[in-house]
C-alpha atoms as a PDB file:
ATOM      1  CA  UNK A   1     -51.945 -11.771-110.747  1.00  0.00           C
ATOM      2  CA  UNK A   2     -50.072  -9.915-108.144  1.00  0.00           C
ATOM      3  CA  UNK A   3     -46.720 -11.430-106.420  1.00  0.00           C
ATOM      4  CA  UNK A   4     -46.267 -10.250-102.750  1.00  0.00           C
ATOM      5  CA  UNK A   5     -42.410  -9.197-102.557  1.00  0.00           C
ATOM      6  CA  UNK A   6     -41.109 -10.647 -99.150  1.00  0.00           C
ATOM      7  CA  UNK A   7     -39.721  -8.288 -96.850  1.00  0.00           C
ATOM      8  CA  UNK A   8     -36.197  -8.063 -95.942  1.00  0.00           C
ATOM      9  CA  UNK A   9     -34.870  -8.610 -92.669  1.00  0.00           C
ATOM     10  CA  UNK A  10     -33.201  -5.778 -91.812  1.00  0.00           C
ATOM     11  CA  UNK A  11     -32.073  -7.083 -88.520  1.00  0.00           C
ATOM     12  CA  UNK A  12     -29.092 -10.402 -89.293  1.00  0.00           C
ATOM     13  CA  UNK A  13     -29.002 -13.333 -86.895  1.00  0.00           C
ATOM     14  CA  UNK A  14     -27.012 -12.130 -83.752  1.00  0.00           C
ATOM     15  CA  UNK A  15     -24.778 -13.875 -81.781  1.00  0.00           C
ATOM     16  CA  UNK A  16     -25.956 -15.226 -78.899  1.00  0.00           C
ATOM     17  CA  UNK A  17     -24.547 -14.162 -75.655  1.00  0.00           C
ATOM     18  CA  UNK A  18     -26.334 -17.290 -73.546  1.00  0.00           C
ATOM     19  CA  UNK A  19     -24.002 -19.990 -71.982  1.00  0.00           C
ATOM     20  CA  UNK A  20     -24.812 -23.310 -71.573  1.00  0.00           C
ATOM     21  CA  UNK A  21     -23.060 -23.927 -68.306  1.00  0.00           C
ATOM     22  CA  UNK A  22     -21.525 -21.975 -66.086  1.00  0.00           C
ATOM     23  CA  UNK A  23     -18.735 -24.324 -65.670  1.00  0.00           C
ATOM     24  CA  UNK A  24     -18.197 -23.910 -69.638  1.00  0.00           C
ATOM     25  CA  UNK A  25     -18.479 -20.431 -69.446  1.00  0.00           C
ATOM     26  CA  UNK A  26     -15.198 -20.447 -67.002  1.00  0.00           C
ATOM     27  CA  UNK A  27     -13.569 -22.526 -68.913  1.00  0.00           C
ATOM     28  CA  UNK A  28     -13.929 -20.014 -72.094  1.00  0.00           C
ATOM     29  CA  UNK A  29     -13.172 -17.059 -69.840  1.00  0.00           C
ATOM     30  CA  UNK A  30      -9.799 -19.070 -68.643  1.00  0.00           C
ATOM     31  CA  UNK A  31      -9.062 -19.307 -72.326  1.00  0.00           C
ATOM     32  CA  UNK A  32      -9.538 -15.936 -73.204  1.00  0.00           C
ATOM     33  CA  UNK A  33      -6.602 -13.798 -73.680  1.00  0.00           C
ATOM     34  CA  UNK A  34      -5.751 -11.137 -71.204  1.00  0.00           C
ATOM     35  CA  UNK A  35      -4.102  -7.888 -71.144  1.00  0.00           C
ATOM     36  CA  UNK A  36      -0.417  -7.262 -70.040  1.00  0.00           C
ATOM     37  CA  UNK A  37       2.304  -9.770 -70.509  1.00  0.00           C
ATOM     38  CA  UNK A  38      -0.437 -12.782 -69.221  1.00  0.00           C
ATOM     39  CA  UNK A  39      -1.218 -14.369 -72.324  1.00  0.00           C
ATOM     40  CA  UNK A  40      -4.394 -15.759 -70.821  1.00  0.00           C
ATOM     41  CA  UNK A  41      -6.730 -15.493 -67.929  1.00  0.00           C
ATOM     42  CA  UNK A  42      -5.617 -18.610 -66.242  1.00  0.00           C
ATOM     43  CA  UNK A  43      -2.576 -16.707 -65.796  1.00  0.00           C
ATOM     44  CA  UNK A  44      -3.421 -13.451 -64.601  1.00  0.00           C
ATOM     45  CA  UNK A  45      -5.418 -15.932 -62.014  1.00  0.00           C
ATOM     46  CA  UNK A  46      -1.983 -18.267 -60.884  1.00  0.00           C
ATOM     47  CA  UNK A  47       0.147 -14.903 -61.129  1.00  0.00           C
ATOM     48  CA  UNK A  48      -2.322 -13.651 -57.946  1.00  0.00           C
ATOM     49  CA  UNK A  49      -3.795 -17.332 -56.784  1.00  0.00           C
ATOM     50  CA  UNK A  50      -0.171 -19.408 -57.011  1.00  0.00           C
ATOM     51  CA  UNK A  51      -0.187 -22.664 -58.726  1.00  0.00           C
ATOM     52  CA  UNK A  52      -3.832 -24.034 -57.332  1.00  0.00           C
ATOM     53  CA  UNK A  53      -5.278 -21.420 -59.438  1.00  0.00           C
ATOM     54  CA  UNK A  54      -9.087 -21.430 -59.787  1.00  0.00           C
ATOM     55  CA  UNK A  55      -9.143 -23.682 -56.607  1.00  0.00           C
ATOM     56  CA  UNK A  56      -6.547 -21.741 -53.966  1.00  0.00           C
ATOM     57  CA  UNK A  57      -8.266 -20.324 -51.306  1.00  0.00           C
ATOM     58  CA  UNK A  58      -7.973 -16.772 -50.001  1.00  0.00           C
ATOM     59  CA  UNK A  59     -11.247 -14.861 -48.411  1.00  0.00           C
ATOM     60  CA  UNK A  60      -9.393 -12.014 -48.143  1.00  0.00           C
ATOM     61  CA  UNK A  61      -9.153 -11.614 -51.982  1.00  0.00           C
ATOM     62  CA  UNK A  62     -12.824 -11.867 -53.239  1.00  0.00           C
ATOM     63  CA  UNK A  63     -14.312  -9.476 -50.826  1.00  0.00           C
ATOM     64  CA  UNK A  64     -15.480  -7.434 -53.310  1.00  0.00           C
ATOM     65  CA  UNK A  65     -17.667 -10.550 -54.435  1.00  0.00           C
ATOM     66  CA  UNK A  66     -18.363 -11.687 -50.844  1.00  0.00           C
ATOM     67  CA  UNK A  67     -20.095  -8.387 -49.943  1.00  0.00           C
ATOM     68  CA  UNK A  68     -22.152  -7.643 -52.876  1.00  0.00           C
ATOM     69  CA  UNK A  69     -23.605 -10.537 -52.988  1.00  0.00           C
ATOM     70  CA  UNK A  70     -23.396 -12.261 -49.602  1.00  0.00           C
ATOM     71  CA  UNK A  71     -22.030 -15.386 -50.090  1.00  0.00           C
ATOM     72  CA  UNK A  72     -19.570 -16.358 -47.847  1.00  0.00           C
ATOM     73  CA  UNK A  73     -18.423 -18.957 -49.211  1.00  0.00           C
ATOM     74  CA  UNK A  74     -16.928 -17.630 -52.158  1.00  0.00           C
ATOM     75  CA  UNK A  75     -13.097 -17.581 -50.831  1.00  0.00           C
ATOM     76  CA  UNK A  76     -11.360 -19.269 -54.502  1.00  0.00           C
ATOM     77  CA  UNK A  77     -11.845 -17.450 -57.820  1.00  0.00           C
ATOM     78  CA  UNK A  78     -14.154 -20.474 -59.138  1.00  0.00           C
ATOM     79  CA  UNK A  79     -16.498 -19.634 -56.424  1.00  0.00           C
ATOM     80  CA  UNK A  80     -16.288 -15.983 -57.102  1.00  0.00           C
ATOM     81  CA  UNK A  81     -17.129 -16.210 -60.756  1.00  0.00           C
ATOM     82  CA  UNK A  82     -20.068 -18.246 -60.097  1.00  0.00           C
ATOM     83  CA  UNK A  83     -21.505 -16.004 -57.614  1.00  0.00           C
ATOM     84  CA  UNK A  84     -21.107 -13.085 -60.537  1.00  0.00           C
ATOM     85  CA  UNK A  85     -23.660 -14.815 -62.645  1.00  0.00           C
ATOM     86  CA  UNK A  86     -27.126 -14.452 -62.120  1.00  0.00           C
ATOM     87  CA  UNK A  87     -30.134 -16.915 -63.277  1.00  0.00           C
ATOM     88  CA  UNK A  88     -30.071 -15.673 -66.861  1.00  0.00           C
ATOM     89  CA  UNK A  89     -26.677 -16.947 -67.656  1.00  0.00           C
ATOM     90  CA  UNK A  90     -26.095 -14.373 -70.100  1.00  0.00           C
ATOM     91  CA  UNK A  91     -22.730 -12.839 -70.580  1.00  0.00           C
ATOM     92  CA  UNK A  92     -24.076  -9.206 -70.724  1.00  0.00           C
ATOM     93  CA  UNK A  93     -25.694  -9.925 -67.086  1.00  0.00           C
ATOM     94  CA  UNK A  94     -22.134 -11.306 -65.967  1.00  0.00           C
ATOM     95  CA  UNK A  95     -20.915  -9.515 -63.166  1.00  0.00           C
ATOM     96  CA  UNK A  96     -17.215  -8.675 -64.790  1.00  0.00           C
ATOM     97  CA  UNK A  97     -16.663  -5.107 -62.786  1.00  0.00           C
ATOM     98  CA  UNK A  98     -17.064  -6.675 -59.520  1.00  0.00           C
ATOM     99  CA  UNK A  99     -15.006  -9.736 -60.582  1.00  0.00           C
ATOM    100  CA  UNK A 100     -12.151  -7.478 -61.807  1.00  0.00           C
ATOM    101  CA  UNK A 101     -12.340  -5.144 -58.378  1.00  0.00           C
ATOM    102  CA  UNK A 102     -10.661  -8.169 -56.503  1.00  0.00           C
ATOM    103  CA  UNK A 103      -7.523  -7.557 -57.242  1.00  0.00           C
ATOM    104  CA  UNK A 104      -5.401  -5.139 -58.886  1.00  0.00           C
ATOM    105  CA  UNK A 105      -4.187  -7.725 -61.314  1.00  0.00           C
ATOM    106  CA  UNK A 106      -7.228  -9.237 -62.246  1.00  0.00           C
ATOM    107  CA  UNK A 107      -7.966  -5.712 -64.062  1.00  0.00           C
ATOM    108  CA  UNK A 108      -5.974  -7.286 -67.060  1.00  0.00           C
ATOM    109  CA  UNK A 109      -8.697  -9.732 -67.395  1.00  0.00           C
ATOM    110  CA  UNK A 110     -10.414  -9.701 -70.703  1.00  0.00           C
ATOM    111  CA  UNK A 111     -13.647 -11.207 -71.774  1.00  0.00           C
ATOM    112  CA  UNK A 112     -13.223 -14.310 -74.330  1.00  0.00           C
ATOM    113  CA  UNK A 113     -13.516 -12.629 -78.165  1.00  0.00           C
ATOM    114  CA  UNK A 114     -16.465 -14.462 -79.252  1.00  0.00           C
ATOM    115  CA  UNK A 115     -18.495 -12.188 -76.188  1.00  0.00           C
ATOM    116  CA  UNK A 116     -16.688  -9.071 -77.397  1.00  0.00           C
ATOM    117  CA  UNK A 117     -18.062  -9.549 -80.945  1.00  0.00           C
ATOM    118  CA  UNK A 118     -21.402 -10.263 -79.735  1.00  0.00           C
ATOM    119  CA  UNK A 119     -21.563  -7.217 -78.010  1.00  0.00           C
ATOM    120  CA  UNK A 120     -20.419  -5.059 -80.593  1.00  0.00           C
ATOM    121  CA  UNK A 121     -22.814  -6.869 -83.047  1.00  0.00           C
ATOM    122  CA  UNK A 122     -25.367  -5.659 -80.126  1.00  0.00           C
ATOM    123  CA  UNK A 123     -24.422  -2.034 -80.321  1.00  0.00           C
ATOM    124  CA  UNK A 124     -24.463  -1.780 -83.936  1.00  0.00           C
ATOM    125  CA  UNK A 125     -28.040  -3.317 -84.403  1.00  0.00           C
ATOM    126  CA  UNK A 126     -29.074  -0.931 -81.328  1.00  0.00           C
ATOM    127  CA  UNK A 127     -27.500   1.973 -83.142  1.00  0.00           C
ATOM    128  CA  UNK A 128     -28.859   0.783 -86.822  1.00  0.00           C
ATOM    129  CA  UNK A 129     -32.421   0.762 -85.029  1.00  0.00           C
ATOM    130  CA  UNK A 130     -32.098   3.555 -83.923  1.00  0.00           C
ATOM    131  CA  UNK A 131     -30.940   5.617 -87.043  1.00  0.00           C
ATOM    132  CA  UNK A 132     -33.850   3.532 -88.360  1.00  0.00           C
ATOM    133  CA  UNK A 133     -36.699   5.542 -86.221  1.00  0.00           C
ATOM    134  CA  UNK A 134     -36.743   2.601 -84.292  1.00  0.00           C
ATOM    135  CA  UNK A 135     -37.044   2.171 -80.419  1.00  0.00           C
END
């Protein structure tokens, strides 16, 4: 009697870079550390925004976001970062260069760690395939 042996998955459960919401999606990137002396996000955002934060208005400062991908409206970082995202609502489709090119502050900006890892995860299965004859 002959026992099939079960193949091995090479390939280990990856972490998903999906969101459920886009509204929980800010909230994680407010969390998320930045770089400098910000601690967070949320503070790079009322260092440039003043104390209404996500909410304070200012056209002038989300051109970059306003011009690529012509919404007008977006004049408040909220808006902004909802205009970055596209129908996927995947963080590796997030629109984080145009985001940071706002402002010169918001370059400290840092995606929330959980994303990070999932995108190194990504690179090291892409480079394992690869190594692995695989395409």
């Amino acid at each position: 009697m002959s026992h099939k042996v079960p193949r091995r998955r090479r390939r280990t459960k990856r972490k998903s870079l999906k969101i459920r919401t886009i509204k929980a999606a800010l909230g994680e990137f407010l969390e998320a550390g930045a770089s400098g002396d910000y601690g967070t996000n949320e503070n790079v955002i009322l260092s440039v925004m003043g104390a209404k934060g996500i909410h304070a208005r200012d056209c002038a400062t989300f051109d970059a976001v306003r011009d690529k991908y012509e919404v007008p409206k977006s004049c408040s970082f909220e808006e902004a970062f909802y205009a970055c995202w596209d129908k996927y609502r995947d963080w590796s489709r997030f629109d984080f260069e145009t985001l940071k090119d706002c402002h010169a502050e918001f370059r400290n900006f840092e995606l929330p760690d959980r994303v990070l890892e999932a995108f190194m995860d990504e690179e090291i299965a892409e480079h394992y395939d690869f190594a692995m004859g695989e395409e």
